[in-house]
N, C-alpha and C. Protein backbone atom coordinates (compact mmCIF):
# COMPACT_ATOMS: atom_id res chain seq x y z
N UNK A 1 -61.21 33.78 -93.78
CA UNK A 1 -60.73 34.51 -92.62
C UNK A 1 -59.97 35.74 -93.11
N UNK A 2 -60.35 36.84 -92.14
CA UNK A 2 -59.91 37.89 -92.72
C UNK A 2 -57.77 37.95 -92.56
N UNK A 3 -57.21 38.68 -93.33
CA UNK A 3 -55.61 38.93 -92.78
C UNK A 3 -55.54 39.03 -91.75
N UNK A 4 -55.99 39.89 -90.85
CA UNK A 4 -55.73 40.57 -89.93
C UNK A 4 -56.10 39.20 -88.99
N UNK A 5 -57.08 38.27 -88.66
CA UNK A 5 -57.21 37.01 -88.04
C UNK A 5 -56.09 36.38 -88.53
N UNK A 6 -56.30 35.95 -89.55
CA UNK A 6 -55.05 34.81 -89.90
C UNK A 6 -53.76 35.16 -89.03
N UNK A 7 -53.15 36.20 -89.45
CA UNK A 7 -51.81 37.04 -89.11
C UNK A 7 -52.13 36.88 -87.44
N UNK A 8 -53.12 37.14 -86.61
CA UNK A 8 -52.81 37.00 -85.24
C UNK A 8 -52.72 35.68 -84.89
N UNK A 9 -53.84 34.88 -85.61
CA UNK A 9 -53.41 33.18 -85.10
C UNK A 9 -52.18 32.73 -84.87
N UNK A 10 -51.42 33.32 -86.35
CA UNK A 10 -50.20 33.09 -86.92
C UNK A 10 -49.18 33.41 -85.64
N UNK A 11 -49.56 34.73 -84.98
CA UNK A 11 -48.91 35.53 -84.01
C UNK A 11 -48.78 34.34 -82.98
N UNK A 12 -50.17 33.81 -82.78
CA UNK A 12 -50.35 33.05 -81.43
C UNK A 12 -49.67 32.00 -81.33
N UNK A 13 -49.64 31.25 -82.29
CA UNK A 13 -49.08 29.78 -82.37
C UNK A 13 -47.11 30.04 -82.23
N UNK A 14 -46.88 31.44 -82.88
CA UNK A 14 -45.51 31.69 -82.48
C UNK A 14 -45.27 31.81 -81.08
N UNK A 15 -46.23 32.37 -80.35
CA UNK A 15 -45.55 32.41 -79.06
C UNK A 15 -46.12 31.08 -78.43
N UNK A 16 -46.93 30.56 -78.40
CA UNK A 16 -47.21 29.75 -77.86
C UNK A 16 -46.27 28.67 -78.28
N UNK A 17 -45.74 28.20 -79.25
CA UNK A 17 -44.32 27.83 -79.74
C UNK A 17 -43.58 28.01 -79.02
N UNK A 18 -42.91 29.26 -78.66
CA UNK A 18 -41.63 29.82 -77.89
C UNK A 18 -41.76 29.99 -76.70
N UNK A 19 -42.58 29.36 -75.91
CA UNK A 19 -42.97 29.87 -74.52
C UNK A 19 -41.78 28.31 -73.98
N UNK A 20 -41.25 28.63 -72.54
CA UNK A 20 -40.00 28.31 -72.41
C UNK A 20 -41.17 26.59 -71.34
N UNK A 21 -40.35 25.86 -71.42
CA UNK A 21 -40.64 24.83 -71.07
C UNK A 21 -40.10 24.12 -69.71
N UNK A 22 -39.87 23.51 -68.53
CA UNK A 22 -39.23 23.12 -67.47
C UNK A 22 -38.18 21.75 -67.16
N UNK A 23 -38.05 21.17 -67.04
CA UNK A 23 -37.60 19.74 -66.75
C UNK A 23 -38.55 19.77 -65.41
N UNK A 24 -39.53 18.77 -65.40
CA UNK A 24 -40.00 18.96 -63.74
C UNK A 24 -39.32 18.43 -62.90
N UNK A 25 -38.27 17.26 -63.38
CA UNK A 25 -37.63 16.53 -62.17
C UNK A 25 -36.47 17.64 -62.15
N UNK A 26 -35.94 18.21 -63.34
CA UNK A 26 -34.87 19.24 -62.25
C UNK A 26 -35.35 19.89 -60.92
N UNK A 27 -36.55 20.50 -61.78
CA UNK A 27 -37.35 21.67 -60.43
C UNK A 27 -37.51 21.26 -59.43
N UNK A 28 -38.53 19.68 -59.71
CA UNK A 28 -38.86 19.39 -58.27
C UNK A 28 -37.28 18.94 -57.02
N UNK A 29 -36.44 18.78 -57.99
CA UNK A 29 -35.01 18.63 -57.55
C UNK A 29 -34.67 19.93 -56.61
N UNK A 30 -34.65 21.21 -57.54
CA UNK A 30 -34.44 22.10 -56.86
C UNK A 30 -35.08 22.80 -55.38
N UNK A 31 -36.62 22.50 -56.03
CA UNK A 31 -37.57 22.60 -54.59
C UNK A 31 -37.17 21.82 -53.49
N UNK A 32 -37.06 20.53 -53.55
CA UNK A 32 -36.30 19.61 -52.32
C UNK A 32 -35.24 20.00 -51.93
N UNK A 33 -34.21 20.42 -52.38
CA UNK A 33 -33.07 21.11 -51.76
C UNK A 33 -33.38 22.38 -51.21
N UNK A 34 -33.91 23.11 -51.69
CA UNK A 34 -34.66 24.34 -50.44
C UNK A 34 -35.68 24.26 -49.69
N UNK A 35 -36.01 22.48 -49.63
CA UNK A 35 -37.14 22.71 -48.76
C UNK A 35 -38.58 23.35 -48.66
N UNK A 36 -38.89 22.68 -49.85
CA UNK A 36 -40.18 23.45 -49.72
C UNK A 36 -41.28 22.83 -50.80
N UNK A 37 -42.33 22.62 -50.80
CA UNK A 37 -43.06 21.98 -51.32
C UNK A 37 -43.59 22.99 -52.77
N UNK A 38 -43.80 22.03 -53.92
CA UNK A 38 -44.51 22.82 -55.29
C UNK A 38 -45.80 23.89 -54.95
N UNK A 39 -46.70 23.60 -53.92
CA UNK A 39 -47.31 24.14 -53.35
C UNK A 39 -47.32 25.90 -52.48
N UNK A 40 -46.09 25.52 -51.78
CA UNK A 40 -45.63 26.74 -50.88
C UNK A 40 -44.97 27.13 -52.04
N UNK A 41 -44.20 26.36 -53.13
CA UNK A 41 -43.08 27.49 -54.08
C UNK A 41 -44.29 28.50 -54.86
N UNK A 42 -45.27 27.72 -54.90
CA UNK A 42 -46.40 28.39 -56.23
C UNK A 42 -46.26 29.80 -55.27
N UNK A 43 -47.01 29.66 -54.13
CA UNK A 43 -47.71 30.84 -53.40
C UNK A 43 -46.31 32.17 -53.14
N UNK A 44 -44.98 31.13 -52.96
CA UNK A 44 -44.05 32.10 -52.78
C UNK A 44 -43.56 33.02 -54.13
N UNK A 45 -43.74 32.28 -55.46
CA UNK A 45 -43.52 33.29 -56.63
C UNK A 45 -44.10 33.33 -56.96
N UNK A 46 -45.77 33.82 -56.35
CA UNK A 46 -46.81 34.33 -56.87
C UNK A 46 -47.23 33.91 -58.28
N UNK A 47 -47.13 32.52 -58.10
CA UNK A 47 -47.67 32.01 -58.94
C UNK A 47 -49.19 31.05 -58.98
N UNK A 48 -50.13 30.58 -59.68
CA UNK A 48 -51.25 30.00 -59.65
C UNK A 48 -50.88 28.35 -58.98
N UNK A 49 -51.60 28.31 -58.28
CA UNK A 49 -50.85 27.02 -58.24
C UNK A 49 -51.64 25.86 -59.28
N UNK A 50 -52.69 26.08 -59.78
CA UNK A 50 -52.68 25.55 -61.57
C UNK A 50 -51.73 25.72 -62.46
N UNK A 51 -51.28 26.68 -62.27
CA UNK A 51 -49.96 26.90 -63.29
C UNK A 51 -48.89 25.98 -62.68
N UNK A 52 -49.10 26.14 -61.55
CA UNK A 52 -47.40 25.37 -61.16
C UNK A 52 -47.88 23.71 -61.59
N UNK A 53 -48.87 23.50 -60.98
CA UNK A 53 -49.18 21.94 -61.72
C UNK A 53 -48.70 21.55 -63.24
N UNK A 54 -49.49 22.46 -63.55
CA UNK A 54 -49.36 22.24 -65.05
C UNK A 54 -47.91 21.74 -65.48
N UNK A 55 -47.32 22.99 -64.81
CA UNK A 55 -45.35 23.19 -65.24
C UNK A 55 -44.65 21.72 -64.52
N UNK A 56 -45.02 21.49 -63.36
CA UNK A 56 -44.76 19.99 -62.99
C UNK A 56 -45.04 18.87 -63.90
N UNK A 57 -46.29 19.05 -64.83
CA UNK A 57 -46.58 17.68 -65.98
C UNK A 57 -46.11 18.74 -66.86
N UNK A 58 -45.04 19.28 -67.01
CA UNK A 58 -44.32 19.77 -68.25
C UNK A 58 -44.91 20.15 -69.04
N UNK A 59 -46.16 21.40 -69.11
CA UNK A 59 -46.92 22.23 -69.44
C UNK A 59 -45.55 23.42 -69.84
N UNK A 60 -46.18 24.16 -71.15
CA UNK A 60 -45.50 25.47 -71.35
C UNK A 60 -45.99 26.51 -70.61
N UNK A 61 -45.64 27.55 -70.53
CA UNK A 61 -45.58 28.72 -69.69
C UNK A 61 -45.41 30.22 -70.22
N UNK A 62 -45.76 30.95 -69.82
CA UNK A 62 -45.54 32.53 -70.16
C UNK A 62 -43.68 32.80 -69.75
N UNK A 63 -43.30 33.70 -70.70
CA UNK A 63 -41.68 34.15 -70.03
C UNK A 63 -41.98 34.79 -68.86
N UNK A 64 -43.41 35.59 -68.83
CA UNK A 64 -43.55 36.23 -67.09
C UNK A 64 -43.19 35.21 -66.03
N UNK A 65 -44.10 34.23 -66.13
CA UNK A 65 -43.97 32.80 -65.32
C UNK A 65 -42.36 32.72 -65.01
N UNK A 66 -42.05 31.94 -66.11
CA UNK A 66 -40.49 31.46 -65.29
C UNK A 66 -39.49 32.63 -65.23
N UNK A 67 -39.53 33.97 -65.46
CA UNK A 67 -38.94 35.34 -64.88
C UNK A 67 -39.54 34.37 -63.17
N UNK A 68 -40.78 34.48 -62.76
CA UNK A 68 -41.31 34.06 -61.60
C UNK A 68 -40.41 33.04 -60.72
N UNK A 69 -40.90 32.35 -61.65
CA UNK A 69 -39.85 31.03 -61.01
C UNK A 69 -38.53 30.81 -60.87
N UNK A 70 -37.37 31.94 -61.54
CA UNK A 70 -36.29 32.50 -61.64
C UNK A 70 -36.19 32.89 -60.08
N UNK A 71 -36.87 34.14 -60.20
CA UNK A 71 -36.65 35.22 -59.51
C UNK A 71 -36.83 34.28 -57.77
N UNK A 72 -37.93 33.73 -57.82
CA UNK A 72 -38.05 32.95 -56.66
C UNK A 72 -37.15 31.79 -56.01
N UNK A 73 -37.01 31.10 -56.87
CA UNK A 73 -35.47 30.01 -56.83
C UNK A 73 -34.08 30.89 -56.38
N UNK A 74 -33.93 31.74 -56.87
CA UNK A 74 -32.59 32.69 -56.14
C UNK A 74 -32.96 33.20 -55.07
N UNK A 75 -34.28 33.56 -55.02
CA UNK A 75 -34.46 34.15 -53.46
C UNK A 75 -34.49 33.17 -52.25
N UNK A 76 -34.65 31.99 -52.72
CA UNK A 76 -34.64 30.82 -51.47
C UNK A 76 -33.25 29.82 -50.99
N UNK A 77 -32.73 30.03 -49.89
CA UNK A 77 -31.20 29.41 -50.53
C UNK A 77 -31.48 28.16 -50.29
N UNK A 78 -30.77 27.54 -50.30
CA UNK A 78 -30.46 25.98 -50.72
C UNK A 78 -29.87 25.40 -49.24
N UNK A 79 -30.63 24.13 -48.81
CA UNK A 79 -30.63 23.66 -47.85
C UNK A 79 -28.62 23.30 -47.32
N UNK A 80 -28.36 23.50 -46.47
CA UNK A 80 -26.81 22.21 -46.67
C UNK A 80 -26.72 21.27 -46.44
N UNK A 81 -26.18 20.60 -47.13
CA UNK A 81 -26.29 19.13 -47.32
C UNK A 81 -27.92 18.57 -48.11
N UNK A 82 -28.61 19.12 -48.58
CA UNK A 82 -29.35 18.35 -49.14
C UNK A 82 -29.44 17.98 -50.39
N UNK A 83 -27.81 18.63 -51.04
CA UNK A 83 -27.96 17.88 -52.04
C UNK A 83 -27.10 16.84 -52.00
N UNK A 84 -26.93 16.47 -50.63
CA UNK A 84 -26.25 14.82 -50.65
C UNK A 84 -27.58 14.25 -51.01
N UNK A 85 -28.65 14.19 -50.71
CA UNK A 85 -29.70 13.58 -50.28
C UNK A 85 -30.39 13.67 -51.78
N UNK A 86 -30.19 14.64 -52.37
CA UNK A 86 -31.04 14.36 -54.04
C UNK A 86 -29.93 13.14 -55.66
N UNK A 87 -31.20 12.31 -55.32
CA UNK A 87 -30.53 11.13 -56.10
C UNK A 87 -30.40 12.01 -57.47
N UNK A 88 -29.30 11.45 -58.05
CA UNK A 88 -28.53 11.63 -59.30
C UNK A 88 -29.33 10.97 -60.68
């Protein structure tokens, strides 16, 4: 294999390494307190909703992605009182 292959594999496996990972029961935690299903969250931060699956069975992700899922979680507020209702 030439350098220039090797050196990008090399590239790939680093990011694919460093790509940021979820807790799904936090998330799906968080989704229940704003009300709203993994489904509607995908479509609301324009996300795939293959991707959001994936990230639910604790699949890695692009930093674009959870910028996504960031950006969308602050934009939705948080039910009141429902986090009496999310078990500990």
């Amino acid at each position: 294999m030439s350098g220039k292959k090797e050196k990008a594999k090399t590239d790939r496996r680093a990011r694919i390494e460093s790509t940021p990972r979820i807790n799904p029961d936090k998330l799906l935690g968080e989704l229940f307190k704003r009300g709203i299903s993994s489904a509607k969250f995908a479509a609301h931060a324009h996300i795939d909703p293959q991707t959001m699956s994936g990230i639910m069975h604790g699949d890695s992700f692009s930093p674009a992605t959870f910028r996504k899922i960031v950006s969308a979680l602050e934009s939705l507020p948080v039910l009141s009182g429902a986090d009496l209702l999310v078990a500990s």
